[in-house]
C-alpha atoms as a PDB file:
ATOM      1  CA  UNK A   1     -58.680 -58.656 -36.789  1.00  0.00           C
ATOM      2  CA  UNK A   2     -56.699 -56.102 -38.002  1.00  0.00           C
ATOM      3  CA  UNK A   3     -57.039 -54.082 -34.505  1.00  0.00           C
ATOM      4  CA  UNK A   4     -56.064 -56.929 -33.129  1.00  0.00           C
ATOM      5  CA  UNK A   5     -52.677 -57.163 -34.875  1.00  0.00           C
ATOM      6  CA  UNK A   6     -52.023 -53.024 -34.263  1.00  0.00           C
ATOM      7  CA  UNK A   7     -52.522 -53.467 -31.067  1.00  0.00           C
ATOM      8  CA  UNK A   8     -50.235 -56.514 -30.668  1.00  0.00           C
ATOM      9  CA  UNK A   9     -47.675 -54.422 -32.834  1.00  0.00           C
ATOM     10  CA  UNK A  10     -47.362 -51.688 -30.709  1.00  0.00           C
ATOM     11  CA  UNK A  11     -47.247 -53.756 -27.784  1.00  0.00           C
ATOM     12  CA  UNK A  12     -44.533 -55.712 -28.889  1.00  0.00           C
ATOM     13  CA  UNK A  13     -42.567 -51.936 -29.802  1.00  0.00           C
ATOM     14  CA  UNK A  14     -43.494 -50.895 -25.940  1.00  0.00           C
ATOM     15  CA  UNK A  15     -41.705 -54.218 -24.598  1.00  0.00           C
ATOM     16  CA  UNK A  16     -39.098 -53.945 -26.586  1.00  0.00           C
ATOM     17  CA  UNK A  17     -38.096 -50.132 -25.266  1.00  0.00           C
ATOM     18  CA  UNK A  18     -39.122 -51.237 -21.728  1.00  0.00           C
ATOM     19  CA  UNK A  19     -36.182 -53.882 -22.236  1.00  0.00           C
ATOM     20  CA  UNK A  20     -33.688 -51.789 -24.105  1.00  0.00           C
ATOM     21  CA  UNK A  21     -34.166 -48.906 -20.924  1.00  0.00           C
ATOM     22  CA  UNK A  22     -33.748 -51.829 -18.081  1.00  0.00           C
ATOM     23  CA  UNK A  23     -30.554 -53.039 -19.820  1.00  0.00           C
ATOM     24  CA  UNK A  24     -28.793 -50.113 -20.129  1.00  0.00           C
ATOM     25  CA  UNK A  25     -29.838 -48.257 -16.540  1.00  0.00           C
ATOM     26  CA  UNK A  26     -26.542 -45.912 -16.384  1.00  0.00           C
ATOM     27  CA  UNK A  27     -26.239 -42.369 -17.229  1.00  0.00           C
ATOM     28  CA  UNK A  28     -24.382 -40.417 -19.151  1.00  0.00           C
ATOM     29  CA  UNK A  29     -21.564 -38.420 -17.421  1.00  0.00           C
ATOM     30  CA  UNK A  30     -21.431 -34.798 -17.784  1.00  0.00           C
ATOM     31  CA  UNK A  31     -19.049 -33.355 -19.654  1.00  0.00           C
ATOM     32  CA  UNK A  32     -15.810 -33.010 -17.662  1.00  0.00           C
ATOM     33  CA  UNK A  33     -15.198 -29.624 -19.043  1.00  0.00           C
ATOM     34  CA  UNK A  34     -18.584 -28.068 -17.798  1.00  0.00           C
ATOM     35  CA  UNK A  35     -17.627 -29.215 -14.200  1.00  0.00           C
ATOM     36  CA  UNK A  36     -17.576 -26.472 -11.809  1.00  0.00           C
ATOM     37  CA  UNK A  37     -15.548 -26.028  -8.847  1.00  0.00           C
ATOM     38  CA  UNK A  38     -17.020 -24.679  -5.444  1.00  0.00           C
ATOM     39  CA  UNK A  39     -14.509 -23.189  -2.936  1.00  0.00           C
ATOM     40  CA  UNK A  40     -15.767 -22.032   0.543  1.00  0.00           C
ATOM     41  CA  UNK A  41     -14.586 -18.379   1.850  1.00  0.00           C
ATOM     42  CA  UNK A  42     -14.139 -17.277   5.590  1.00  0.00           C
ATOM     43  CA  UNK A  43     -13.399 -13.257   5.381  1.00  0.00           C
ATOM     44  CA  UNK A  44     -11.973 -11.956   8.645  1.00  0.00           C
ATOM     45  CA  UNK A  45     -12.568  -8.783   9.162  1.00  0.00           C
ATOM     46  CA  UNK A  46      -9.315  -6.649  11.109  1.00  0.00           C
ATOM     47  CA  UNK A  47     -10.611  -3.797  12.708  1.00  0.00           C
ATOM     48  CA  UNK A  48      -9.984  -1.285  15.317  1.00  0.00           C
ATOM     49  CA  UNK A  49     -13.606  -1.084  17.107  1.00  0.00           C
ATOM     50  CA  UNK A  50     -14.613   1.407  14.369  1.00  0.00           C
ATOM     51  CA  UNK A  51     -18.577   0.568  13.792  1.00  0.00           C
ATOM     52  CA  UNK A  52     -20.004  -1.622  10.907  1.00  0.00           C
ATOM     53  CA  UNK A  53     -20.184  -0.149   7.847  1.00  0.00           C
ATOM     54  CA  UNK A  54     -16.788   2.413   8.790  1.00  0.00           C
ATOM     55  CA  UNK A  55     -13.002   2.524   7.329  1.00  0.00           C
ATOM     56  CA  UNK A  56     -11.533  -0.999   7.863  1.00  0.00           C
ATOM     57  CA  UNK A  57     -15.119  -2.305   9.909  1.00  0.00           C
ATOM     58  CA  UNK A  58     -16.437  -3.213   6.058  1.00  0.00           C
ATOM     59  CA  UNK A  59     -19.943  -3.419   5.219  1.00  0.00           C
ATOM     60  CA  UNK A  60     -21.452  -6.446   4.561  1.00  0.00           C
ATOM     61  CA  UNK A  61     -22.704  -5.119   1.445  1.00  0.00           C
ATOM     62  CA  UNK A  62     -19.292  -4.484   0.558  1.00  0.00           C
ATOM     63  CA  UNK A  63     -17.761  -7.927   1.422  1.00  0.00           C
ATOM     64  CA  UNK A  64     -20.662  -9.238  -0.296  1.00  0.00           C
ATOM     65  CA  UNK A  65     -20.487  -7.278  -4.082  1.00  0.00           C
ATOM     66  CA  UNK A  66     -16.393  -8.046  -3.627  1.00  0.00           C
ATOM     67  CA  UNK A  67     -17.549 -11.753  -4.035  1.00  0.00           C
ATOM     68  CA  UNK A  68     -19.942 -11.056  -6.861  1.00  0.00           C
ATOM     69  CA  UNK A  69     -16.816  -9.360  -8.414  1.00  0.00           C
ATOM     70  CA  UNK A  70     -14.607 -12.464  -7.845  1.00  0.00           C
ATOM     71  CA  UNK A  71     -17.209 -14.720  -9.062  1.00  0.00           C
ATOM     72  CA  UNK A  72     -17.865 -12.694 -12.314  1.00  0.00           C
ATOM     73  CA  UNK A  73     -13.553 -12.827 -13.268  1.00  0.00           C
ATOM     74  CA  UNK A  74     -13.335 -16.258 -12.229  1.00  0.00           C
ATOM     75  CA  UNK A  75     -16.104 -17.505 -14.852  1.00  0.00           C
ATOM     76  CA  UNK A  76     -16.019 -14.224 -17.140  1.00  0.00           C
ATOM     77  CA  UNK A  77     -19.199 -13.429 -16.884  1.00  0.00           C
ATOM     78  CA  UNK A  78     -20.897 -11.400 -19.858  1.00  0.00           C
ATOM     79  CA  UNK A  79     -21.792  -8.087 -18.865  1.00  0.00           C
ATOM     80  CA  UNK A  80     -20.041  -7.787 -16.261  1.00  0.00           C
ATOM     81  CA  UNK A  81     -16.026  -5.952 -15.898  1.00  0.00           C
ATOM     82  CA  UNK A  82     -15.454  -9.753 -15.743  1.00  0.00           C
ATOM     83  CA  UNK A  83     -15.510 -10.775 -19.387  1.00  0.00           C
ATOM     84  CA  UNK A  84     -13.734 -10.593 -22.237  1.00  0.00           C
ATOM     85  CA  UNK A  85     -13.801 -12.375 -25.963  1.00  0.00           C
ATOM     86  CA  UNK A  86     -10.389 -13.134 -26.136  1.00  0.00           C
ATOM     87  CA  UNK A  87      -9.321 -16.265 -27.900  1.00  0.00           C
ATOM     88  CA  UNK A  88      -6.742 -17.294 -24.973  1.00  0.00           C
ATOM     89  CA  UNK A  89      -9.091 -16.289 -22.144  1.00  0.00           C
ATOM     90  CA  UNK A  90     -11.635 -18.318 -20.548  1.00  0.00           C
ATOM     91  CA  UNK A  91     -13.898 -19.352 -17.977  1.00  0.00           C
ATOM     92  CA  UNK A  92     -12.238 -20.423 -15.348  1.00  0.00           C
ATOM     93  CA  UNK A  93     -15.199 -22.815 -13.846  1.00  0.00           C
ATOM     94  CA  UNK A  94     -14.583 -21.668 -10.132  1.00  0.00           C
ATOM     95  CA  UNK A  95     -16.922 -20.491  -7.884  1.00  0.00           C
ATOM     96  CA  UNK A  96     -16.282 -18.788  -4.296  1.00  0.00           C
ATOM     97  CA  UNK A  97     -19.125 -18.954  -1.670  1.00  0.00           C
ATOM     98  CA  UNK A  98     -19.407 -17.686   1.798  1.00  0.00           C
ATOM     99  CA  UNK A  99     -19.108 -20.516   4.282  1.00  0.00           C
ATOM    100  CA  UNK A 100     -22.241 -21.228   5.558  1.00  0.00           C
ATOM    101  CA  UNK A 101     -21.383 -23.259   8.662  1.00  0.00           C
ATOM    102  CA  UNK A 102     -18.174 -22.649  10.650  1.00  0.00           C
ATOM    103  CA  UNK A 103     -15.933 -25.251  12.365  1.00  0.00           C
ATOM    104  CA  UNK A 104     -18.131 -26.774  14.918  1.00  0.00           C
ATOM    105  CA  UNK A 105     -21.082 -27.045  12.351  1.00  0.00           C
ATOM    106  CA  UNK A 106     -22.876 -23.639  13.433  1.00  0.00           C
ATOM    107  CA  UNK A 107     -24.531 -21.538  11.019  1.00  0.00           C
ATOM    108  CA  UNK A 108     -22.465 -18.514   9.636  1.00  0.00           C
ATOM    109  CA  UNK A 109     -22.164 -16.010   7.656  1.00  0.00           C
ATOM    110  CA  UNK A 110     -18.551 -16.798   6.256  1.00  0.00           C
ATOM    111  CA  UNK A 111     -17.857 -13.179   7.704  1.00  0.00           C
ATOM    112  CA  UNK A 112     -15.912 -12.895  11.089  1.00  0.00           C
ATOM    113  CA  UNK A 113     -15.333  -9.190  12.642  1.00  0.00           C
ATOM    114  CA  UNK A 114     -12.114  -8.930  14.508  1.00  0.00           C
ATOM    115  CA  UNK A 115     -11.770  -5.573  17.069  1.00  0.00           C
ATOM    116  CA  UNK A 116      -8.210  -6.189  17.081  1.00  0.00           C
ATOM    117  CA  UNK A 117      -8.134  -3.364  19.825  1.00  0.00           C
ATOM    118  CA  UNK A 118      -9.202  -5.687  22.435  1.00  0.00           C
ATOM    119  CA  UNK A 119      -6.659  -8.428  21.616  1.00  0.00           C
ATOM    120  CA  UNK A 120      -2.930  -8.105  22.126  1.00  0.00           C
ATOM    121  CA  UNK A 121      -0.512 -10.596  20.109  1.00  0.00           C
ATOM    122  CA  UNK A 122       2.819 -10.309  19.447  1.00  0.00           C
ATOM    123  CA  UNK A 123       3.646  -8.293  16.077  1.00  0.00           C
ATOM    124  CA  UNK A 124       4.934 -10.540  13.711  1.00  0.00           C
ATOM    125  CA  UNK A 125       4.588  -8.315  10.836  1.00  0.00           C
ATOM    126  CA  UNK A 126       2.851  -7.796   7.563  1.00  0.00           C
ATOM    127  CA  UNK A 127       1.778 -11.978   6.651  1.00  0.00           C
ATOM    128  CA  UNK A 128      -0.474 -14.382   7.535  1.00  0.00           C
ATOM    129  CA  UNK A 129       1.296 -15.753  10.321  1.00  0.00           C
ATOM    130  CA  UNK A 130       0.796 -12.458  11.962  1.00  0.00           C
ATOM    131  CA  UNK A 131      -3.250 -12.357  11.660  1.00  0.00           C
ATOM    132  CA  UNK A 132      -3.792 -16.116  11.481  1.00  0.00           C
ATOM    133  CA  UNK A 133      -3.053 -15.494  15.967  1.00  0.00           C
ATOM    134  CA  UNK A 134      -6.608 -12.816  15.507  1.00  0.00           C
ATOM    135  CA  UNK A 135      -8.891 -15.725  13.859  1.00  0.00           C
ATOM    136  CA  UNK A 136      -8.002 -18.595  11.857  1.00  0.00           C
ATOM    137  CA  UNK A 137     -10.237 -21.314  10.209  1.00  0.00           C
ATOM    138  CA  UNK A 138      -8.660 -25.204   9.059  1.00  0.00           C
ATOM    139  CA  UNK A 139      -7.398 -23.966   5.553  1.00  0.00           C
ATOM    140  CA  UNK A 140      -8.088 -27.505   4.151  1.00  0.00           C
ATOM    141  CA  UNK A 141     -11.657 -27.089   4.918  1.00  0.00           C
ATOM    142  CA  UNK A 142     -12.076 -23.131   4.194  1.00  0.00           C
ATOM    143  CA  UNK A 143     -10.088 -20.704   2.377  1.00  0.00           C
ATOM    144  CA  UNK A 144      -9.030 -17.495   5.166  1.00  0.00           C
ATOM    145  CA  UNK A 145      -9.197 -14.123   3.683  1.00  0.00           C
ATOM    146  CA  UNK A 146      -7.496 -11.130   6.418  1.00  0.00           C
ATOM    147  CA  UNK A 147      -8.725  -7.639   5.190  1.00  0.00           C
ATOM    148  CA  UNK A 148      -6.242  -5.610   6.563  1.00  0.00           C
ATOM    149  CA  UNK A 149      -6.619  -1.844   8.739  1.00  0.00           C
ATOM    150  CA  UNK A 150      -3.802  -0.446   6.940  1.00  0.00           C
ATOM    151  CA  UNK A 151      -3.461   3.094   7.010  1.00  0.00           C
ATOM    152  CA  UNK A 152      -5.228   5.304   4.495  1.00  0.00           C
ATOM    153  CA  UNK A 153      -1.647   6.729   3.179  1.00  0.00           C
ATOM    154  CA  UNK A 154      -0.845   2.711   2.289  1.00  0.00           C
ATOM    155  CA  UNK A 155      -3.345   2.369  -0.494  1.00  0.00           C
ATOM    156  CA  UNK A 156      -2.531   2.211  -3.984  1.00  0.00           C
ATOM    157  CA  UNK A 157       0.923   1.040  -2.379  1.00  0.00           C
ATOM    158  CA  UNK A 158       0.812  -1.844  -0.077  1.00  0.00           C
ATOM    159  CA  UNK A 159      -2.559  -3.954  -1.872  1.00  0.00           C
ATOM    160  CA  UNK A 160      -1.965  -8.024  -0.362  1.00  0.00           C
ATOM    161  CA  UNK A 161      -0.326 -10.930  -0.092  1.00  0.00           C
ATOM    162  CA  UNK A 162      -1.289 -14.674  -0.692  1.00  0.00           C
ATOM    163  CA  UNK A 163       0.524 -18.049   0.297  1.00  0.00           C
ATOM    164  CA  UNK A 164       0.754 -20.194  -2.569  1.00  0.00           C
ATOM    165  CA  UNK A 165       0.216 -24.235  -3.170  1.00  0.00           C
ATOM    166  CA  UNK A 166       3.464 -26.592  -2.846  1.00  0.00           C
ATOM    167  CA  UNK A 167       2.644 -28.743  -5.771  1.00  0.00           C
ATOM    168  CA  UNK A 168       4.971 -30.088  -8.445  1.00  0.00           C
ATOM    169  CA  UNK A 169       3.930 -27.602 -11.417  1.00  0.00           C
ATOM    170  CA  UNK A 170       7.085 -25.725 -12.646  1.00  0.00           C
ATOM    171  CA  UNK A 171       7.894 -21.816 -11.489  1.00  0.00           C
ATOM    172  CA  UNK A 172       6.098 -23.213  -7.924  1.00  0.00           C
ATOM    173  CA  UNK A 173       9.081 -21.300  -6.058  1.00  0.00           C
ATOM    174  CA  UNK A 174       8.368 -17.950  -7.095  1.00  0.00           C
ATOM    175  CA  UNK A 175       5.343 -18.349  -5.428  1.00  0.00           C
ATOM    176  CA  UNK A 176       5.031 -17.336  -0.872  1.00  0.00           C
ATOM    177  CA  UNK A 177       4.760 -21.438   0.221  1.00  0.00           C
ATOM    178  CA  UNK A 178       3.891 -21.944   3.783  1.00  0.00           C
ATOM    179  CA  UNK A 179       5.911 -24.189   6.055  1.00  0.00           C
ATOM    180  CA  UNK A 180       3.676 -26.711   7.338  1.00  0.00           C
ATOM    181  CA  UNK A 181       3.218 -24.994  10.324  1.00  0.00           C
ATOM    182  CA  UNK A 182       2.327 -22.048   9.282  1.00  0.00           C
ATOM    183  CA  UNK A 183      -1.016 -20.999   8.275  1.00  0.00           C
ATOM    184  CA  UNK A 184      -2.637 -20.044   4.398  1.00  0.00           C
ATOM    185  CA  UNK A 185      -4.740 -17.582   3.198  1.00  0.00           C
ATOM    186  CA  UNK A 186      -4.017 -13.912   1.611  1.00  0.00           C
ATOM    187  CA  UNK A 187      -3.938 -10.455   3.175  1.00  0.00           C
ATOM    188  CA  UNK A 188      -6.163  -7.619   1.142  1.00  0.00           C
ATOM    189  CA  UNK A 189      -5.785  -3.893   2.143  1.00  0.00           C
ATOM    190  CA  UNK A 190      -9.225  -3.267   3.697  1.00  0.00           C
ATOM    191  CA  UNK A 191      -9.243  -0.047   1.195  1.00  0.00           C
ATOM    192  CA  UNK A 192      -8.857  -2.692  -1.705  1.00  0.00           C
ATOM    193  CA  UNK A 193     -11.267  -5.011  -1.093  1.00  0.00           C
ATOM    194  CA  UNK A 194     -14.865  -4.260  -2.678  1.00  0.00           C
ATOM    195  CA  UNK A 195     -15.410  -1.602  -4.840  1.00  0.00           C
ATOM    196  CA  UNK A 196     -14.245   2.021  -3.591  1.00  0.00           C
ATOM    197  CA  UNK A 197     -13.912   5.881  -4.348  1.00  0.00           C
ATOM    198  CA  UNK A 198      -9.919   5.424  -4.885  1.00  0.00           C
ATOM    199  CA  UNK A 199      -8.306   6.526  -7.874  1.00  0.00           C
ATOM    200  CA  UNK A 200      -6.224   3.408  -8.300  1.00  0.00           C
ATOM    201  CA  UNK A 201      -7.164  -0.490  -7.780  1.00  0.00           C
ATOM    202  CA  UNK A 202     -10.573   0.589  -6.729  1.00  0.00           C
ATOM    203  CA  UNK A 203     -12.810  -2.716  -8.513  1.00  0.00           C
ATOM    204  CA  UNK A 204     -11.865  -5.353  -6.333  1.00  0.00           C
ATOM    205  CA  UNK A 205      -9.481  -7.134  -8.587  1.00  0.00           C
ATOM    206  CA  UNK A 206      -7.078  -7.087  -5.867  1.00  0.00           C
ATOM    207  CA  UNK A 207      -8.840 -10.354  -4.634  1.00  0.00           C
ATOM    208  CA  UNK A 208      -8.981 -11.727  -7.947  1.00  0.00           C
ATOM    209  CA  UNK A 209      -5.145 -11.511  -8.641  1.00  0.00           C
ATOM    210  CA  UNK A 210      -4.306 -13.046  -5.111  1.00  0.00           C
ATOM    211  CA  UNK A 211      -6.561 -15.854  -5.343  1.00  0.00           C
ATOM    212  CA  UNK A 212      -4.902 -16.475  -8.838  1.00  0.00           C
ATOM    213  CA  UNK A 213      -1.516 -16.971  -6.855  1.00  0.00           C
ATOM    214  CA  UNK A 214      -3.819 -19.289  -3.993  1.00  0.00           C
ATOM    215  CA  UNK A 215      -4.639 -21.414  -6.598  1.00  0.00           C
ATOM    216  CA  UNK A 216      -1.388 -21.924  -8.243  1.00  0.00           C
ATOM    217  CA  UNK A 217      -0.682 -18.949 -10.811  1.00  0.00           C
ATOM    218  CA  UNK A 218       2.365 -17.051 -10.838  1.00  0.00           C
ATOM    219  CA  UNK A 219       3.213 -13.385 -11.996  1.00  0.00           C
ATOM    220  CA  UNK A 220       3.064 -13.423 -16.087  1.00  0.00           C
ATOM    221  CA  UNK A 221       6.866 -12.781 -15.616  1.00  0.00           C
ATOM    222  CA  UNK A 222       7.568 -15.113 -13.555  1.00  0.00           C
ATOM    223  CA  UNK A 223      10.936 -15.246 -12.175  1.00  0.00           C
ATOM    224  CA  UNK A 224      11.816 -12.660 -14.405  1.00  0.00           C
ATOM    225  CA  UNK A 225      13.257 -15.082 -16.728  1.00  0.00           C
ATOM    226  CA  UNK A 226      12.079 -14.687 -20.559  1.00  0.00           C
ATOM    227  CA  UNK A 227      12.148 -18.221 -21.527  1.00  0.00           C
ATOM    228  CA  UNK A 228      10.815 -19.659 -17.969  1.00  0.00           C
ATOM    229  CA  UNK A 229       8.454 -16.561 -17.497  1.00  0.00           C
ATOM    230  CA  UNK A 230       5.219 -18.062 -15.769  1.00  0.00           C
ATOM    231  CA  UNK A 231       5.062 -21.608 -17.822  1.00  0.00           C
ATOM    232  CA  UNK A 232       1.888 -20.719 -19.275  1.00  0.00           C
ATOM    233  CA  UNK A 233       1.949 -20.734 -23.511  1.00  0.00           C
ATOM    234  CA  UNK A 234      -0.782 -18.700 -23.893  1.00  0.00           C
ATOM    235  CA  UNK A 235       0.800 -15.350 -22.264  1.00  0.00           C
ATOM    236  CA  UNK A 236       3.041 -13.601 -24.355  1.00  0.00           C
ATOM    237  CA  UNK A 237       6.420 -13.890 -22.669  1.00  0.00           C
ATOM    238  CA  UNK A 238       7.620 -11.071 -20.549  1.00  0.00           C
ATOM    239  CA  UNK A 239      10.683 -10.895 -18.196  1.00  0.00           C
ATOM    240  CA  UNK A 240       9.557  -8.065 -16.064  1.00  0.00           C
ATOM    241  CA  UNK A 241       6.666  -6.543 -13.813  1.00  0.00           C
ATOM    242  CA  UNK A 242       3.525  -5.640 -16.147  1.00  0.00           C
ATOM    243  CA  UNK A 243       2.025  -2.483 -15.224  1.00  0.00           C
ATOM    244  CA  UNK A 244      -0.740  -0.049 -16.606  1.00  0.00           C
ATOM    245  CA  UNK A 245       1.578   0.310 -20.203  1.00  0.00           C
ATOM    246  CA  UNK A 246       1.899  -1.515 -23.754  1.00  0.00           C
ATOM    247  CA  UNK A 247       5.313  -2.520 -23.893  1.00  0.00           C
ATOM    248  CA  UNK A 248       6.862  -5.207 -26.173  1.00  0.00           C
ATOM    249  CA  UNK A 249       7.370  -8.563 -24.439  1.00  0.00           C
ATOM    250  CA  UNK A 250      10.614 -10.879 -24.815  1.00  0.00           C
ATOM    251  CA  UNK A 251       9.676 -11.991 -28.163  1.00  0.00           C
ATOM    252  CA  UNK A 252       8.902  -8.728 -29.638  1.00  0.00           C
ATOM    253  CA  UNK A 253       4.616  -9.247 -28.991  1.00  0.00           C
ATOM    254  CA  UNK A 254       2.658  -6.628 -27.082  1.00  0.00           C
ATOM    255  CA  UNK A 255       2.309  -7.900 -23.766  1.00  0.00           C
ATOM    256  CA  UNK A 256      -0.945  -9.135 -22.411  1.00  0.00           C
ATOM    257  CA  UNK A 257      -1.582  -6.269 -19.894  1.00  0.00           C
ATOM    258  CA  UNK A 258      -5.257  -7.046 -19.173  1.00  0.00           C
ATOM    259  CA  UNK A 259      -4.050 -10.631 -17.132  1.00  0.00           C
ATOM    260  CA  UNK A 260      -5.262 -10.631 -13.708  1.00  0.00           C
ATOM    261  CA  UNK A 261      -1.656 -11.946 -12.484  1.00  0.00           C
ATOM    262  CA  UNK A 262      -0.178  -8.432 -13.723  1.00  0.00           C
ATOM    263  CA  UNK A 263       0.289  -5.462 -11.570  1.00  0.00           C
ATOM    264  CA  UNK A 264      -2.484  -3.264 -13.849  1.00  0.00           C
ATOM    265  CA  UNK A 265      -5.095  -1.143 -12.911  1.00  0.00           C
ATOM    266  CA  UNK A 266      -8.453  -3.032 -11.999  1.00  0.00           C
ATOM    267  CA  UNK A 267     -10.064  -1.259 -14.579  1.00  0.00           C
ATOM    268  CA  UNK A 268      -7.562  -3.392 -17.280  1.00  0.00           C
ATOM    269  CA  UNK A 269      -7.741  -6.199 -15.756  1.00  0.00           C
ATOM    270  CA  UNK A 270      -9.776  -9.124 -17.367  1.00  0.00           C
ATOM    271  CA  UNK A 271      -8.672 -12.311 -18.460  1.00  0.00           C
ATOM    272  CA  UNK A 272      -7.294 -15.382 -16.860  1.00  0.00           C
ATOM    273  CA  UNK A 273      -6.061 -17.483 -19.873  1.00  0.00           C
ATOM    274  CA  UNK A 274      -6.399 -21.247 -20.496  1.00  0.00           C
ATOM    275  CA  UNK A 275      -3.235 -22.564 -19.948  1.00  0.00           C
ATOM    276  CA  UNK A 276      -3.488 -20.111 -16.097  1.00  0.00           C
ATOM    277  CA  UNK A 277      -6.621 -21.893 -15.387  1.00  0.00           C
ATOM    278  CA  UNK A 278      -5.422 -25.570 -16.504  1.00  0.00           C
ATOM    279  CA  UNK A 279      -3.021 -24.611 -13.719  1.00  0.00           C
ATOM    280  CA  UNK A 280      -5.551 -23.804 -11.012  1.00  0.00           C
ATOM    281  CA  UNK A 281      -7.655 -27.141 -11.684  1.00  0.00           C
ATOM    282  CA  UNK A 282      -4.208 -29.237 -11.811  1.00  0.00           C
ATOM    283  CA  UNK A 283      -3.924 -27.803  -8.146  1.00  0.00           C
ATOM    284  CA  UNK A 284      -7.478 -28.294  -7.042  1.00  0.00           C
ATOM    285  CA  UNK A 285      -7.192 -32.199  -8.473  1.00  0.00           C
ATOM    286  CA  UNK A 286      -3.718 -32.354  -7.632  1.00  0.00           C
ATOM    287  CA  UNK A 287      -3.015 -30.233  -4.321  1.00  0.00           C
ATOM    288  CA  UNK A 288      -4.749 -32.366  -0.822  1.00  0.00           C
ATOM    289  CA  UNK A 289      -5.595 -28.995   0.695  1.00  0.00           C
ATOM    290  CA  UNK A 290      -7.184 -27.352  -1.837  1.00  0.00           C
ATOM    291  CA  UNK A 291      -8.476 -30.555  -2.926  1.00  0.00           C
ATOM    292  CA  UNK A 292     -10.255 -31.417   0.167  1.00  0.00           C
ATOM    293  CA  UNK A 293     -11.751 -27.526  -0.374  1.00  0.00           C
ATOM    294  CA  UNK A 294     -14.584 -29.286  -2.764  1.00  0.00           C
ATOM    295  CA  UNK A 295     -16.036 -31.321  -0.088  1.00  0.00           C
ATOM    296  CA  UNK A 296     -15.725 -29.070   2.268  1.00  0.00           C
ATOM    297  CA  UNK A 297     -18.740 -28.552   4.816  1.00  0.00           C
ATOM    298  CA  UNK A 298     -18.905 -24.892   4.508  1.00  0.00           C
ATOM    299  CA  UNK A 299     -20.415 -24.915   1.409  1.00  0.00           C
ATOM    300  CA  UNK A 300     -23.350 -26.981   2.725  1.00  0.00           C
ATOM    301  CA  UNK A 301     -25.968 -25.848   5.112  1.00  0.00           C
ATOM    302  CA  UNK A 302     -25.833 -27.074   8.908  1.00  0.00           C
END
């Protein structure tokens, strides 16, 4: 008898959790904040028929680690030249990944060599207009990166350019925006991109500061305007160009010289801070093109 009564006991416990799990069938959402956001990359390579591996003809190794290095500064990754424990800094939940199938669905490597020797376009000058005629990939699908065969004497002066988003977040117009027209992407210094042997801007953060710009960031100065600096709280206020020095901002703080939107060495550089990244999702929710980047096919396989 009294097995008899256990038994129907537990029975009774089993239906009722069999019920409660049938009635309430929908899960729980993930944390907003923990979402990350994936961002397909198409580097064109710009060079002069020099072999793989040679001057502006990059190695794949090369292009590969300069990823890694944008990867580890976009989500501050411990360990790596990437982090740092500042209060203001954070992780900026982006992630870059080499396409993996190009515009007609193919398989790719999200790396396209250019032997601009063997292709004559009209010179247009230093801006994506100019290489966009070489190669040039739908930028609401895949985000074009140019390395550039600029000559050896350039580097350390001339390191690249971005086109910025035309979104309604204040300061917008100190950033390069596009006509419609004309074509997005950024323009790095083939001697900047990746780690090198140079003595200046030689850890790849060249990448990392013009992607900041892609995405929506401006200069921590700004327009050079000490109240309307770069709209962002959490950088101390500064009305001029931040270079490899501590200097006392426009409200008599040290100014933040290890911000990836700065002009300091890479070796600095290594903080994106929240209010800068609140800026970069706003423009990946906000922005249709870069929007449309999250669904893009490129980050799936064919």
């Amino acid at each position: 008898m009294k097995n008899s009564v256990l038994i129907t006991f537990f029975l009774s416990i089993y239906i009722l959790m069999s019920c409660s799990k049938e009635e309430d069938p929908t899960p729980i959402d993930p944390d907003p904040d923990e979402k990350i956001y994936y961002l397909p990359l198409v580097v064109h390579v710009v060079h002069k028929g020099e072999a793989i591996g040679e001057g502006p003809n990059l190695s794949t190794e090369r292009i590969k680690r300069q990823i890694e290095i944008l990867n580890e500064d976009f989500r501050r990754k411990e360990g790596t030249r990437g982090f740092n424990d500042h209060p203001d800094g954070g992780d900026a939940r982006i992630e870059f990944v080499l396409a993996k199938q190009n515009l007609e669905g193919q398989p790719t490597s999200g790396i396209e060599r250019i032997d601009i020797s063997m292709i004559d376009v009209p010179e247009l000058g230093f801006n994506t207009t100019h290489f966009a005629q070489y190669n040039y990939w739908d930028s609401d699908r895949y985000i074009n990166i140019w390395t550039v065969p600029l000559p050896e004497l350039a580097s350390c002066m001339v390191l690249g350019q971005s086109t910025g988003p035309d979104t309604d977040l204040p300061g917008i117009q100190h950033l390069s925006i596009p006509r419609p027209d004309e074509p997005e992407g950024m323009l790095i210094n083939w001697s900047h991109f990746g780690e090198s042997d140079l003595n200046c801007y030689q850890y790849g953060r060249t990448l990392t500061h013009e992607m900041g710009h892609y995405l929506g960031v401006l200069h921590t100065w700004g327009g050079g305007n000490c109240e309307f600096n770069d709209y962002c709280e959490d950088t101390p206020a500064v009305d001029k160009p931040v270079y490899n020095k501590i200097f006392i901002g426009c409200e008599v703080e040290p100014v933040m010289i290890n911000n990836y939107m700065n002009f300091s060495d890479d070796d600095l550089m290594n903080m994106f801070t929240n209010d800068q990244i609140a800026r970069m999702h706003y423009v990946l929710e906000q922005h249709p093109g870069r929007n449309s980047l999250l669904t893009s096919p490129g980050l799936k396989e064919p």
